[in-house]
N, C-alpha and C. Protein backbone atom coordinates (compact mmCIF):
# COMPACT_ATOMS: atom_id res chain seq x y z
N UNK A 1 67.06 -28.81 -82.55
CA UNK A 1 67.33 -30.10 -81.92
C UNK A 1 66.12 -31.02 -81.94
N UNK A 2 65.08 -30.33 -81.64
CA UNK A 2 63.72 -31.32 -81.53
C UNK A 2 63.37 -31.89 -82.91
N UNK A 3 64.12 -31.50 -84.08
CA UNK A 3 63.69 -32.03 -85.44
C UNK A 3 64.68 -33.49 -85.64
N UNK A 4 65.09 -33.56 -84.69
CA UNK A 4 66.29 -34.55 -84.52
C UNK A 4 65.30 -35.84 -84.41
N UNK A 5 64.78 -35.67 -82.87
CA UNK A 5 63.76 -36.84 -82.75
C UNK A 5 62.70 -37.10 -83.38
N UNK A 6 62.74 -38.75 -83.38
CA UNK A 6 61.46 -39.16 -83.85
C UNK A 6 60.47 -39.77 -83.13
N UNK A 7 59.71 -40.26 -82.91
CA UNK A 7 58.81 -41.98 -82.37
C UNK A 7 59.71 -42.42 -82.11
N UNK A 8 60.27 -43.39 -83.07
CA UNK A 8 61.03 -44.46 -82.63
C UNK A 8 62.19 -44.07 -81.66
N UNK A 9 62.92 -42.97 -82.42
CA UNK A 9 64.13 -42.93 -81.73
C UNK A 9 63.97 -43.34 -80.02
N UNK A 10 62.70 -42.01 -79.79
CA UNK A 10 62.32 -42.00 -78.40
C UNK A 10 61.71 -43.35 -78.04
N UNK A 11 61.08 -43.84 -78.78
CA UNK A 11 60.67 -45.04 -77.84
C UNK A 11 61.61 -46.00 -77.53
N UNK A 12 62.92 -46.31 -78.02
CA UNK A 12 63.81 -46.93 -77.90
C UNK A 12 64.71 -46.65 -76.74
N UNK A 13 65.02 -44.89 -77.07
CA UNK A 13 65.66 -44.03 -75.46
C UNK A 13 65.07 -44.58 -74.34
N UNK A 14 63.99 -44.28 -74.47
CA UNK A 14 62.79 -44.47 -72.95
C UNK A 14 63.17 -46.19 -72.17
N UNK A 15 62.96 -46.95 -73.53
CA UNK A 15 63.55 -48.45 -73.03
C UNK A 15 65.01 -48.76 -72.89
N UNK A 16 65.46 -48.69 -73.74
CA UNK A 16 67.38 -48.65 -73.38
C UNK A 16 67.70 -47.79 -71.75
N UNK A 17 66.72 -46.72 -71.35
CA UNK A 17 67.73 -46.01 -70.16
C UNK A 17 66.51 -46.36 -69.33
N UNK A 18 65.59 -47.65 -69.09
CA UNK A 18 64.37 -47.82 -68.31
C UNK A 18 63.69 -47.34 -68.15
N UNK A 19 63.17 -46.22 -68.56
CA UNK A 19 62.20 -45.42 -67.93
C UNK A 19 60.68 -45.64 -68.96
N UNK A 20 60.13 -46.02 -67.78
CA UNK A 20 58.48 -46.55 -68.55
C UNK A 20 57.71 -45.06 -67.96
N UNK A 21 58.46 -44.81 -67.17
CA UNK A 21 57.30 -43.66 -66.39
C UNK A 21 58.84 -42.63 -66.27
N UNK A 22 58.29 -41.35 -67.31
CA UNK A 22 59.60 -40.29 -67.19
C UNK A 22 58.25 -38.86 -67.32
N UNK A 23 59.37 -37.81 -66.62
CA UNK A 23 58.97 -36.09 -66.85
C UNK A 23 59.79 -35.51 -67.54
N UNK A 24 59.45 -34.56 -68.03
CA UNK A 24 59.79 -33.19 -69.15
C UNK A 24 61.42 -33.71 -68.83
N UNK A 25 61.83 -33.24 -67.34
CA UNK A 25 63.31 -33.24 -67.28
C UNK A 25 64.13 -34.05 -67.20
N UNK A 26 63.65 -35.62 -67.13
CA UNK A 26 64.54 -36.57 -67.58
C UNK A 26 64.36 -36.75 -69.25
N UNK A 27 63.14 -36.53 -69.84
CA UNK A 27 63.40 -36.56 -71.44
C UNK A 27 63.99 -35.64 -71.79
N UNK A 28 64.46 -34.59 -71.16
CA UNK A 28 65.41 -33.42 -71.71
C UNK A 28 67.01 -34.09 -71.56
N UNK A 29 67.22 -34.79 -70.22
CA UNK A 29 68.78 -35.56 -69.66
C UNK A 29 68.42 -36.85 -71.02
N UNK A 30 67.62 -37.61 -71.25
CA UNK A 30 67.76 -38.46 -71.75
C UNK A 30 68.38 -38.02 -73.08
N UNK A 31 67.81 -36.93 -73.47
CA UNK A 31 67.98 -36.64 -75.28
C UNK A 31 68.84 -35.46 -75.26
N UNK A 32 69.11 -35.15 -74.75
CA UNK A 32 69.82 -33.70 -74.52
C UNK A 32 69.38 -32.84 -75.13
N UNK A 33 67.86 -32.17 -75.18
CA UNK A 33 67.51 -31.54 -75.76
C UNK A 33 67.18 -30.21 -74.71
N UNK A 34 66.43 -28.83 -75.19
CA UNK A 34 65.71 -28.24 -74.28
C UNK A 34 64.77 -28.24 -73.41
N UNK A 35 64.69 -27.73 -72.53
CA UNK A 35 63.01 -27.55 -71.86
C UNK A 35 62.32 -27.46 -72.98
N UNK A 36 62.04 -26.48 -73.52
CA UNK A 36 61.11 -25.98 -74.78
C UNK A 36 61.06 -27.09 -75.52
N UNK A 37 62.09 -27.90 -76.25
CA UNK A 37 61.87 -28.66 -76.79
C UNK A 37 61.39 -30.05 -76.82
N UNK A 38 61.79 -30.22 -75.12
CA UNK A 38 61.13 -31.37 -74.79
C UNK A 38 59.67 -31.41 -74.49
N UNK A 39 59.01 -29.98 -73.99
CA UNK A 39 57.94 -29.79 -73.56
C UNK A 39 56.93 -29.54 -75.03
N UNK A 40 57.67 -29.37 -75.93
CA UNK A 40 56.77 -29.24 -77.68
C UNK A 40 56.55 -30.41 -77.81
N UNK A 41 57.91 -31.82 -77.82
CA UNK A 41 57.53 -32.90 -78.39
C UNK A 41 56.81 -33.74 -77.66
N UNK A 42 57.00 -33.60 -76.17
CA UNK A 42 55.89 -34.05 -75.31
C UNK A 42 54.68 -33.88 -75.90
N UNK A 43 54.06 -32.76 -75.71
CA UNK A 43 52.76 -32.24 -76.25
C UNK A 43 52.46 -32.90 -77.25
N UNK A 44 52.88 -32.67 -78.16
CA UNK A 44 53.15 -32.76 -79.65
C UNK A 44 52.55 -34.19 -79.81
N UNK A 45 53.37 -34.99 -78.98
CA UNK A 45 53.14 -36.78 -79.14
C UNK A 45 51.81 -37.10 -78.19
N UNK A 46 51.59 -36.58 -76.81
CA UNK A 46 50.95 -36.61 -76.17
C UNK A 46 49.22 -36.76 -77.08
N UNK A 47 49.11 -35.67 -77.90
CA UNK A 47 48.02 -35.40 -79.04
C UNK A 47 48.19 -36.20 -79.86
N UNK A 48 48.93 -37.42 -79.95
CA UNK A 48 49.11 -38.12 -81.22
C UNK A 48 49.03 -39.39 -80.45
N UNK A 49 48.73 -39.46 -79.40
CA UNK A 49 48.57 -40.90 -78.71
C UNK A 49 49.52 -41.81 -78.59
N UNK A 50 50.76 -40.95 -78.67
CA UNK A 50 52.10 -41.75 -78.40
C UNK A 50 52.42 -41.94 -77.29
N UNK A 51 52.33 -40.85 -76.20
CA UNK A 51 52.56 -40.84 -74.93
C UNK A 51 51.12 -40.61 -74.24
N UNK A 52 50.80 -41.41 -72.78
CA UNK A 52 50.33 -40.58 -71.87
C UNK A 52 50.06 -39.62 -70.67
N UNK A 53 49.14 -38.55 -70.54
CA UNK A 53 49.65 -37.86 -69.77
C UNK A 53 48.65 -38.35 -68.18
N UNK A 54 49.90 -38.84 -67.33
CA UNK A 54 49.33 -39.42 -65.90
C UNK A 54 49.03 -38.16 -65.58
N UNK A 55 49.48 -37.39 -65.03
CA UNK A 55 49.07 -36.41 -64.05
C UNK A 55 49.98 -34.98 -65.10
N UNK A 56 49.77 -33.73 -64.37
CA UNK A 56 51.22 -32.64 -65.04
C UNK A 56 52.19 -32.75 -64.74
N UNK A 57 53.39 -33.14 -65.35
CA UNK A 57 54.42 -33.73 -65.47
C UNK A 57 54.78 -34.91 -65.50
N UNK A 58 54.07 -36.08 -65.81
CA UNK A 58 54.39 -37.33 -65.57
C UNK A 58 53.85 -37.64 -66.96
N UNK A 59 54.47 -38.90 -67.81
CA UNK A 59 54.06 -39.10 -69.10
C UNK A 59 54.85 -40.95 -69.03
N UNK A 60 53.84 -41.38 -69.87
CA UNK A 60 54.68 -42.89 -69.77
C UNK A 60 53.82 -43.07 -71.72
N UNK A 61 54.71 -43.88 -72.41
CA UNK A 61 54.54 -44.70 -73.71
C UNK A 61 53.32 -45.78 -73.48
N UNK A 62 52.37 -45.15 -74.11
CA UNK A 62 50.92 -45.42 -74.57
C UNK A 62 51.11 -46.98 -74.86
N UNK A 63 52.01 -47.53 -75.85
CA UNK A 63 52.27 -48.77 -76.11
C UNK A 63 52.68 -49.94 -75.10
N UNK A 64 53.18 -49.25 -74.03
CA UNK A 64 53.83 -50.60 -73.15
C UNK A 64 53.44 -49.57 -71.41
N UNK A 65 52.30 -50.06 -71.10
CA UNK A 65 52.05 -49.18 -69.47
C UNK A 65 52.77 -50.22 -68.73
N UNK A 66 52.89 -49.79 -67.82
CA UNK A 66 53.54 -50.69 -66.66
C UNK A 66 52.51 -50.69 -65.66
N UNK A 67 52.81 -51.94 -64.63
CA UNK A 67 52.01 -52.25 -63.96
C UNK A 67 51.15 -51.31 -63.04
N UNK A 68 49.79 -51.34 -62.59
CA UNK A 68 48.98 -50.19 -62.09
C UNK A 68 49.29 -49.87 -61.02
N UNK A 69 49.82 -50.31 -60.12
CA UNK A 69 50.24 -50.85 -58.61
C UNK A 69 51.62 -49.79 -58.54
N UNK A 70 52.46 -50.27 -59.82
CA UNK A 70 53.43 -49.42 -59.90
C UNK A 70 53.39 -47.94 -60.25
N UNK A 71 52.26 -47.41 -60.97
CA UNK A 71 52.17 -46.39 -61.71
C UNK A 71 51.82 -45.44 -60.20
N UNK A 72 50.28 -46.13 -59.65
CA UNK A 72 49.95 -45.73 -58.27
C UNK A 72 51.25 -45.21 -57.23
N UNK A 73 51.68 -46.10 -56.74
CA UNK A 73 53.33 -45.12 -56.07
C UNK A 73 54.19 -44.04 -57.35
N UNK A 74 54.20 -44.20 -58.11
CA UNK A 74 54.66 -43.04 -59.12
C UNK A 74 54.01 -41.68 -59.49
N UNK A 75 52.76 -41.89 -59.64
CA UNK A 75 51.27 -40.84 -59.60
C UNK A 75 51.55 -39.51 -58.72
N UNK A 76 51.48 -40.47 -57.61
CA UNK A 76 51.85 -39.01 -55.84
C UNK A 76 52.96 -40.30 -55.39
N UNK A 77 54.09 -39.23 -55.07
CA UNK A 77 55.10 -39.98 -53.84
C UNK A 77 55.58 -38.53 -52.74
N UNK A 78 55.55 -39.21 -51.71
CA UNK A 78 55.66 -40.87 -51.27
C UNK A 78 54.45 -41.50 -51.77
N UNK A 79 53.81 -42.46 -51.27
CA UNK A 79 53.09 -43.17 -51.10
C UNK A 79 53.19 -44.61 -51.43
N UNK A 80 52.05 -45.58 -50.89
CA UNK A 80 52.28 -46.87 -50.96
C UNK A 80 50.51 -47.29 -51.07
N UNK A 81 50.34 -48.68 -52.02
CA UNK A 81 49.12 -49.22 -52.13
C UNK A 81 48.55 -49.41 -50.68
N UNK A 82 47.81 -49.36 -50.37
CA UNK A 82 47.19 -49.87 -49.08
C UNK A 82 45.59 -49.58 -48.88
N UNK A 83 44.87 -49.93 -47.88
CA UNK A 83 43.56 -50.05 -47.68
C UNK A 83 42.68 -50.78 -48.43
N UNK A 84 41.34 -50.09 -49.13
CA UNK A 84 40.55 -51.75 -49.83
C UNK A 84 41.66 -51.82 -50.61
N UNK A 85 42.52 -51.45 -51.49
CA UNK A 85 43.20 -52.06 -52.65
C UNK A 85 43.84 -53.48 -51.89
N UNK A 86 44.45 -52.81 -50.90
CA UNK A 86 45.70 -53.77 -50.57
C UNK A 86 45.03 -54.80 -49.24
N UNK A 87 43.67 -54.59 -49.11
CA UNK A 87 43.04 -55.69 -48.55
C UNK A 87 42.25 -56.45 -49.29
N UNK A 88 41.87 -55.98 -50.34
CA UNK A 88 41.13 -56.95 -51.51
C UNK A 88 42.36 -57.95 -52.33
N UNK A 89 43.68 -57.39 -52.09
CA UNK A 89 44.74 -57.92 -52.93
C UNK A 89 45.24 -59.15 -51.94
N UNK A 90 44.91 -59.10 -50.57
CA UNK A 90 45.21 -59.98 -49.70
C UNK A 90 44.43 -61.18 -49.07
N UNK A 91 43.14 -60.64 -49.89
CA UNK A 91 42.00 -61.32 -49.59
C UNK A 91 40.90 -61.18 -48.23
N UNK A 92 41.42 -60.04 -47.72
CA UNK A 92 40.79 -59.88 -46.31
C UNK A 92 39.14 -59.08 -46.37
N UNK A 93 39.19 -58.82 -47.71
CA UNK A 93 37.65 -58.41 -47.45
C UNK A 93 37.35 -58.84 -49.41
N UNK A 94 36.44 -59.68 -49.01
CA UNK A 94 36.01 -60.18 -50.20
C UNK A 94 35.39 -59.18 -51.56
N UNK A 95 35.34 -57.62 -51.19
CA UNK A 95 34.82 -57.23 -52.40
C UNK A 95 36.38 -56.77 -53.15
N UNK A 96 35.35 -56.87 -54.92
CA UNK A 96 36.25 -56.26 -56.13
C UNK A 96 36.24 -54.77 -55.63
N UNK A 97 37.77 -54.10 -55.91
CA UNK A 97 38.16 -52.80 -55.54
C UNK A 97 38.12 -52.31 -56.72
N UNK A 98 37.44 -50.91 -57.68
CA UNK A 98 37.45 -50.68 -58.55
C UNK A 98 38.56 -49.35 -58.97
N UNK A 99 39.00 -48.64 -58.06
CA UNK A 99 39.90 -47.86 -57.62
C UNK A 99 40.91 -47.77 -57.04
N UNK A 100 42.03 -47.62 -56.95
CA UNK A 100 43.43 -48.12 -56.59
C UNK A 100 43.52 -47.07 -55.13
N UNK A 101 43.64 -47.43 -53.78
CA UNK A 101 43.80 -46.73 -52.96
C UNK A 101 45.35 -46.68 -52.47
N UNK A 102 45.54 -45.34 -51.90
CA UNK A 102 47.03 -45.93 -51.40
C UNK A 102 46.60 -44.53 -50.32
N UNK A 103 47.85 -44.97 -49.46
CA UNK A 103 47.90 -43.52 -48.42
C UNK A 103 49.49 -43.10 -48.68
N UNK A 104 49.84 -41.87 -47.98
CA UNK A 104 50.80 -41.04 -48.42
C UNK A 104 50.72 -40.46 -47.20
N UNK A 105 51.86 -39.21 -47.09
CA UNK A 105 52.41 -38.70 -45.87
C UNK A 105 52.02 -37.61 -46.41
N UNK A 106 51.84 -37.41 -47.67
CA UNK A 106 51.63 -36.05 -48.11
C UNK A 106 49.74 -35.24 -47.91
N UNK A 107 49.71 -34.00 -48.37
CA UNK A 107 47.80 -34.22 -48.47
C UNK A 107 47.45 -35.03 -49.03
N UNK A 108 46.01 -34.97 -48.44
CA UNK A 108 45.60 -35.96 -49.58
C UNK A 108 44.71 -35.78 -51.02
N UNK A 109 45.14 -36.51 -51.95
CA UNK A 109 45.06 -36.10 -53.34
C UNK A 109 43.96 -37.49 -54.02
N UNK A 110 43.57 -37.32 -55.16
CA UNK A 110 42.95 -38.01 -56.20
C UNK A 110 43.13 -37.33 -57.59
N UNK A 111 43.72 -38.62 -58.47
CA UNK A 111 43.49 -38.49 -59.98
C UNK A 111 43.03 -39.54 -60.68
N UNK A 112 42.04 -39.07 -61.76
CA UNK A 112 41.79 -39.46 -62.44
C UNK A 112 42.64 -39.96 -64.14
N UNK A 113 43.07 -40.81 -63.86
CA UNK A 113 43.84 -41.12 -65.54
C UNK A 113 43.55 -43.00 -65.74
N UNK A 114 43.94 -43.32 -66.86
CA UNK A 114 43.79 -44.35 -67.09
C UNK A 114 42.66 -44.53 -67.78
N UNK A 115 41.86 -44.56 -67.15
CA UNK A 115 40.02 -44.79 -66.81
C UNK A 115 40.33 -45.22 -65.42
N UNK A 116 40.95 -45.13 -64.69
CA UNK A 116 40.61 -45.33 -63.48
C UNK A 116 40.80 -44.34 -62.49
N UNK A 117 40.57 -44.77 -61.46
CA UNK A 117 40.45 -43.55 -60.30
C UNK A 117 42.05 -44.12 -59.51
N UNK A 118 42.96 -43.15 -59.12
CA UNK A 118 43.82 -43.15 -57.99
C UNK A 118 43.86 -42.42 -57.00
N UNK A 119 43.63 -42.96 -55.81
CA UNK A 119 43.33 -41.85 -54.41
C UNK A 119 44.48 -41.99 -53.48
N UNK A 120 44.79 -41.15 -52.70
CA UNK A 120 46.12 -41.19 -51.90
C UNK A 120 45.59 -40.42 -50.44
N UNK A 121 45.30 -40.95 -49.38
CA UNK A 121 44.92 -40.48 -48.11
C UNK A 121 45.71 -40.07 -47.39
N UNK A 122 46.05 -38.92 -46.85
CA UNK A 122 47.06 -39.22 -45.90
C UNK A 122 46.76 -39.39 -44.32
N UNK A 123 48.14 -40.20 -43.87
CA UNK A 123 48.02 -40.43 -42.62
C UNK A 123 49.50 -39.33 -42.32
N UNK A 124 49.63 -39.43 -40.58
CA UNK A 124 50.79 -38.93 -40.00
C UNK A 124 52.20 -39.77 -40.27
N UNK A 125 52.89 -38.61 -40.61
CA UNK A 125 54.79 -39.53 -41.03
C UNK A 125 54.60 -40.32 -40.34
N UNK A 126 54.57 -40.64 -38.64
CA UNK A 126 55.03 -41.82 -37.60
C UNK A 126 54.27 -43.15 -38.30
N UNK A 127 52.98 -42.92 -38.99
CA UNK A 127 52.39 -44.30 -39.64
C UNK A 127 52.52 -44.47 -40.86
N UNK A 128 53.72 -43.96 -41.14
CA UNK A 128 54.09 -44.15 -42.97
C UNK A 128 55.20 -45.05 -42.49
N UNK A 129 54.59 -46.52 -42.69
CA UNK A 129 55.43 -47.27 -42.40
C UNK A 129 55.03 -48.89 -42.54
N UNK A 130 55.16 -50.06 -42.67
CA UNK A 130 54.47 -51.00 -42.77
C UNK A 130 54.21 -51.48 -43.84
N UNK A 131 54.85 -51.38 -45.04
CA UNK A 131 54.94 -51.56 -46.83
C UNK A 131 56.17 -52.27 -47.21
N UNK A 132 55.80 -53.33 -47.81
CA UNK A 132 56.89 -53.93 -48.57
C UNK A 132 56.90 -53.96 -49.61
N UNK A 133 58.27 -54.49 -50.57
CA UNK A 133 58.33 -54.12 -52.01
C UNK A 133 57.64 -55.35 -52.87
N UNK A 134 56.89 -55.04 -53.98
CA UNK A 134 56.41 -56.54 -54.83
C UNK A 134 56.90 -56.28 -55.93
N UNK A 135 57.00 -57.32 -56.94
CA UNK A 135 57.58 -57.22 -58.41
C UNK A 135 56.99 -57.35 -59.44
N UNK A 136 56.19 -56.92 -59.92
CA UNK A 136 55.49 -57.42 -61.47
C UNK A 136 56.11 -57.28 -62.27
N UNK A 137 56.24 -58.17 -63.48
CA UNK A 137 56.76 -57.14 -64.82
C UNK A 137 57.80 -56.39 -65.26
N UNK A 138 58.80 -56.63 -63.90
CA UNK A 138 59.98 -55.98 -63.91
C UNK A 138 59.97 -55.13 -63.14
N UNK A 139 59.02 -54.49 -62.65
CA UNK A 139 58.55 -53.27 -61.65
C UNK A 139 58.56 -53.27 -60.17
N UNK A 140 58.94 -52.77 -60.00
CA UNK A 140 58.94 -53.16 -58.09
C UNK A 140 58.34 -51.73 -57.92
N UNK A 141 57.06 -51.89 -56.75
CA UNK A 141 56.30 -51.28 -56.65
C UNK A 141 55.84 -51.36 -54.43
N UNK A 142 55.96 -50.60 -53.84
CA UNK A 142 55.56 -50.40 -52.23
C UNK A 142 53.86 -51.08 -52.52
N UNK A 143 53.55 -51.60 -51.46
CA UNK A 143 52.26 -52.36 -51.01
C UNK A 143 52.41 -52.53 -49.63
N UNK A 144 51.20 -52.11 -48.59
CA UNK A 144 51.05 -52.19 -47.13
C UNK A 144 50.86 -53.81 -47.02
N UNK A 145 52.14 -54.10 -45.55
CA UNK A 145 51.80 -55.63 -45.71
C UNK A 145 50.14 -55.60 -44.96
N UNK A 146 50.01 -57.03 -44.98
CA UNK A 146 48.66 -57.18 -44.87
C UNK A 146 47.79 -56.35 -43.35
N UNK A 147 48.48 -56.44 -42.48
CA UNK A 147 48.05 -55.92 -41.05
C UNK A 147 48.15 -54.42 -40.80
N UNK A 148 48.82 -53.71 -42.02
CA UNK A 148 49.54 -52.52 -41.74
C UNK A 148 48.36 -52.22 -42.56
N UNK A 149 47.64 -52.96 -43.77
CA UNK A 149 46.35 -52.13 -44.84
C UNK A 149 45.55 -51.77 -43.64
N UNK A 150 45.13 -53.04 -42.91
CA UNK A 150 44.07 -53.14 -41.75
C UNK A 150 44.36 -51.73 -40.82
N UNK A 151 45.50 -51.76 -40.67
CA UNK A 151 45.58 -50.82 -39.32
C UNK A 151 45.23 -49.32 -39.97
N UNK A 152 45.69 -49.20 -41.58
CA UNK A 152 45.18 -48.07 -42.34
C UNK A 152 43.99 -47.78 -42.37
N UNK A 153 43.57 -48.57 -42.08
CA UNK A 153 41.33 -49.27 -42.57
C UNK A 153 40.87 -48.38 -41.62
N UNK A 154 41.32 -49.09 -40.42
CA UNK A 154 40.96 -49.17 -39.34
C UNK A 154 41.24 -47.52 -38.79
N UNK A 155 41.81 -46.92 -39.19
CA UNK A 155 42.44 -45.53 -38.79
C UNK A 155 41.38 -44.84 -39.70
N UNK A 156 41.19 -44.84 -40.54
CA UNK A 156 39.60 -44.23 -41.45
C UNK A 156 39.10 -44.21 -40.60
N UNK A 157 38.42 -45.39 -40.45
CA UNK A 157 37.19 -45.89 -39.96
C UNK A 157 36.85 -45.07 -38.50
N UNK A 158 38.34 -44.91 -37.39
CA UNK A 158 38.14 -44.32 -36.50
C UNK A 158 38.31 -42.79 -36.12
N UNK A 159 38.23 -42.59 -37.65
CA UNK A 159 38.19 -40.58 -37.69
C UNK A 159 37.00 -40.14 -39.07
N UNK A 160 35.96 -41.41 -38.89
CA UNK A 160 34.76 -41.09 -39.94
C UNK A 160 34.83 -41.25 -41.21
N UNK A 161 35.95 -41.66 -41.60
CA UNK A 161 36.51 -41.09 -43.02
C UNK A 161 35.97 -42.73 -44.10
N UNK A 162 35.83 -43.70 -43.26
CA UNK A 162 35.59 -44.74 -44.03
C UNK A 162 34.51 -45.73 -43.12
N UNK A 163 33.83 -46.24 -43.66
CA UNK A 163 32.75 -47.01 -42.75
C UNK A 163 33.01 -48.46 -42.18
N UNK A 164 33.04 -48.93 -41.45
CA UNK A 164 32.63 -50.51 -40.55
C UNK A 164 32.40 -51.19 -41.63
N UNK A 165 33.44 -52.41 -41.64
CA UNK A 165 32.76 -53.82 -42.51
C UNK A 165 33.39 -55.16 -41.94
N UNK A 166 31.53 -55.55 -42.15
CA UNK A 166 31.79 -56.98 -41.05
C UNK A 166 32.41 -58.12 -41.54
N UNK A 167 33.15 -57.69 -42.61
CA UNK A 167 33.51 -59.03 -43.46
C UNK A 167 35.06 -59.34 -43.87
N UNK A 168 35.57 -58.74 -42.78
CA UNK A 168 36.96 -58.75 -42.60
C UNK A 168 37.34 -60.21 -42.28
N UNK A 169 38.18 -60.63 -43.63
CA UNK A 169 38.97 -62.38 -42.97
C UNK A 169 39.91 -62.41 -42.60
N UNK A 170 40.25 -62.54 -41.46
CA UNK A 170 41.67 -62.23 -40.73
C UNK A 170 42.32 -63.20 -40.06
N UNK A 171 42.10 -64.52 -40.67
CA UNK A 171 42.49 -65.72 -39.86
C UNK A 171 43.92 -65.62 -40.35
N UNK A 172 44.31 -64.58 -40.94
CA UNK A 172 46.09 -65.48 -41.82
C UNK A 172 46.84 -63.99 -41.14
N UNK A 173 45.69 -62.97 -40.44
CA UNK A 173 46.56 -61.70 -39.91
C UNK A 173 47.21 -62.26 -38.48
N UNK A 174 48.26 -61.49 -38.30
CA UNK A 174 48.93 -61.38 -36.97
C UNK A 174 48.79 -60.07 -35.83
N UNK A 175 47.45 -61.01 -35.24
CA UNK A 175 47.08 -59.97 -34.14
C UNK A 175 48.32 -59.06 -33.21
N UNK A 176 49.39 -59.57 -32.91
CA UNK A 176 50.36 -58.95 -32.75
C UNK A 176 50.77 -57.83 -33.67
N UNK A 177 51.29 -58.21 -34.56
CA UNK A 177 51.43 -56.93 -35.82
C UNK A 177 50.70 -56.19 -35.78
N UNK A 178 49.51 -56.50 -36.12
CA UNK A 178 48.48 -55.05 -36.63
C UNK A 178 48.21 -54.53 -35.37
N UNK A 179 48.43 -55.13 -34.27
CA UNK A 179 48.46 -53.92 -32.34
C UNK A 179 49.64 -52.96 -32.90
N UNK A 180 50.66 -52.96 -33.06
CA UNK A 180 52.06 -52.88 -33.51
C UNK A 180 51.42 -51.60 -34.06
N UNK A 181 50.70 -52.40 -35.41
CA UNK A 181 51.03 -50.71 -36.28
C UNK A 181 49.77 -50.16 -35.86
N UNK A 182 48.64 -50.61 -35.50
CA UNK A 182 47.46 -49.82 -34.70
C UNK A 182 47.95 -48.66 -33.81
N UNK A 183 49.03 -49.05 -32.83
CA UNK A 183 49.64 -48.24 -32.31
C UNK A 183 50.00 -46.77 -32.82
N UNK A 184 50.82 -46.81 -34.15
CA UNK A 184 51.36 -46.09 -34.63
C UNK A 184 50.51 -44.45 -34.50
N UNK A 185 49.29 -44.88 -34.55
CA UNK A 185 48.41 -43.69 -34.99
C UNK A 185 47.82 -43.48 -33.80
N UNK A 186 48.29 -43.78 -32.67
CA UNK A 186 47.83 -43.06 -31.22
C UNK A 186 46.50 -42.82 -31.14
N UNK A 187 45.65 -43.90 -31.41
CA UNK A 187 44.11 -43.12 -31.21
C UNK A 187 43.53 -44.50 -30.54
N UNK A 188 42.91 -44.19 -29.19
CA UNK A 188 42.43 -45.66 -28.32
C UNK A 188 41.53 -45.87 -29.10
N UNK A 189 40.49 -45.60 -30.04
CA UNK A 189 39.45 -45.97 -31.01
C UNK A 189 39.86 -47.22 -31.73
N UNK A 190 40.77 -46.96 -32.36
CA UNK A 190 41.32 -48.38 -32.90
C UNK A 190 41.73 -49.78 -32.39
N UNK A 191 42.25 -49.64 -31.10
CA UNK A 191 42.16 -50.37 -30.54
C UNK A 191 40.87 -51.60 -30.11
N UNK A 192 39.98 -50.23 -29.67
CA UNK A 192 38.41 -50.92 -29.71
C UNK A 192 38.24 -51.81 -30.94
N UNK A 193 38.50 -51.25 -31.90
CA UNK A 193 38.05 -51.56 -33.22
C UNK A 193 38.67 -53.06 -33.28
N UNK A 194 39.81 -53.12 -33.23
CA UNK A 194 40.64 -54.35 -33.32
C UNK A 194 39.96 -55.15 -32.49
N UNK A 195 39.70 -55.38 -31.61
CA UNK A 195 38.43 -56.06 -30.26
C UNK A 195 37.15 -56.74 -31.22
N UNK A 196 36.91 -55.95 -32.35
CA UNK A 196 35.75 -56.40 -32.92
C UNK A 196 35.90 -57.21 -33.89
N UNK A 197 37.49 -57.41 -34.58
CA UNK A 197 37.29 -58.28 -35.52
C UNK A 197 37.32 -59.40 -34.74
C-alpha cells in the first residue's frame, strides 16, 4: 500500500482534508494505509525534508507551516498562549519575546522545534481559564485575554518562578478583570502584587 503514495499525492490529502498539523493515525484514516506504513513513509519523508517533526507524533508539511501561535496550542494540549508571549502581543510589557510561552493544565513541559523554543507552565484546572480564540491564516488558535496573561505573570512571579517587572503598561487593562482571574489561583500574594502596578 505505501508504494501507492507519493509527495504529491500526500501533500494534496493533507490540504483537501485540512490538516496542516496531522499524527501517524490520522495519516493512516486519511490514506487508508497501515500503522507500519504510515510510520515508514512518515520517516521516510521526514529525512527528505518533506515533513516536519514538531514533537513524537506530531508532523506538519515543511512547505506551508501554519501559524506559530497555532502550532504552540497544538505542540502540548490543552494549553493556551499566555504570559510574556501574550503580554508582549498586547503590548503590556515592552520587551521582544523570543520564545513562545503558554500555560497548560497539564505538567509542565518545553520543546524545542522550529528554531524556536516552546514552553508550557502549568497552572491549577480552576485557572485554566481566561483565553480567547484569534484567527491567522485560516487558523484559529487560544490566546490569554490580556488581564488573564497578567494574572498568569503575576502567579509566577508569586511562587518564584518568574521575576518582578516594573514596566508593565496597563492603562487599557481592566482592574476588575484581572482581580477576577487573580482570584482564580487563591494566593493573597497576588493580590499584593496587583497593588503595585
Amino acid at each position: 500500500m505505501i508504494k501507492k503514495l507519493n509527495p504529491i499525492m500526500v501533500q494534496q490529502g493533507l490540504k483537501n482534508k485540512g490538516f496542516s498539523v496531522f499524527t501517524p493515525r490520522e495519516f493512516e484514516r486519511i490514506f487508508g494505509v497501515s500503522s507500519g506504513a504510515a510510520r515508514q513513509f512518515i520517516h521516510t519523508y521526514v529525512e527528505k525534508n518533506f515533513f516536519i517533526k514538531l514533537r513524537n507524533g506530531l508532523y506538519i508539511l515543511e512547505e506551508k507551516q501554519p501559524p506559530v501561535y497555532f502550532l504552540a496550542n497544538r505542540i502540548y494540549r490543552p494549553s493556551y498562549v499566555s504570559l510574556e508571549t501574550a503580554l508582549s502581543y498586547y503590548g503590556i510589557i515592552p520587551e521582544t519575546i523570543y520564545s513562545i510561552t503558554s500555560v497548560t493544565s497539564k505538567s509542565t513541559q518545553k520543546f524545542d522545534t522550529l528554531g524556536m523554543n516552546f514552553n508550557y507552565t502549568r497552572i491549577k484546572q480552576k485557572a485554566f481559564q481566561g483565553y480567547t480564540v484569534k484567527k491567522e491564516a485560516g487558523h484559529s488558535y487560544y490566546i490569554a485575554e490580556p488581564e488573564k496573561a497578567l494574572a498568569d505573570y503575576l502567579y509566577l512571579v508569586s511562587v518564584g518562578k518568574r521575576t518582578w517587572n516594573d514596566r508593565f503598561y496597563t492603562k487599557n487593562i481592566s482592574r476588575k478583570k484581572l482581580i477576577a482571574y487573580a482570584d482564580l489561583f487563591e494566593r493573597r500574594k497576588i493580590t499584593e502584587l496587583i497593588k503595585k502596578i
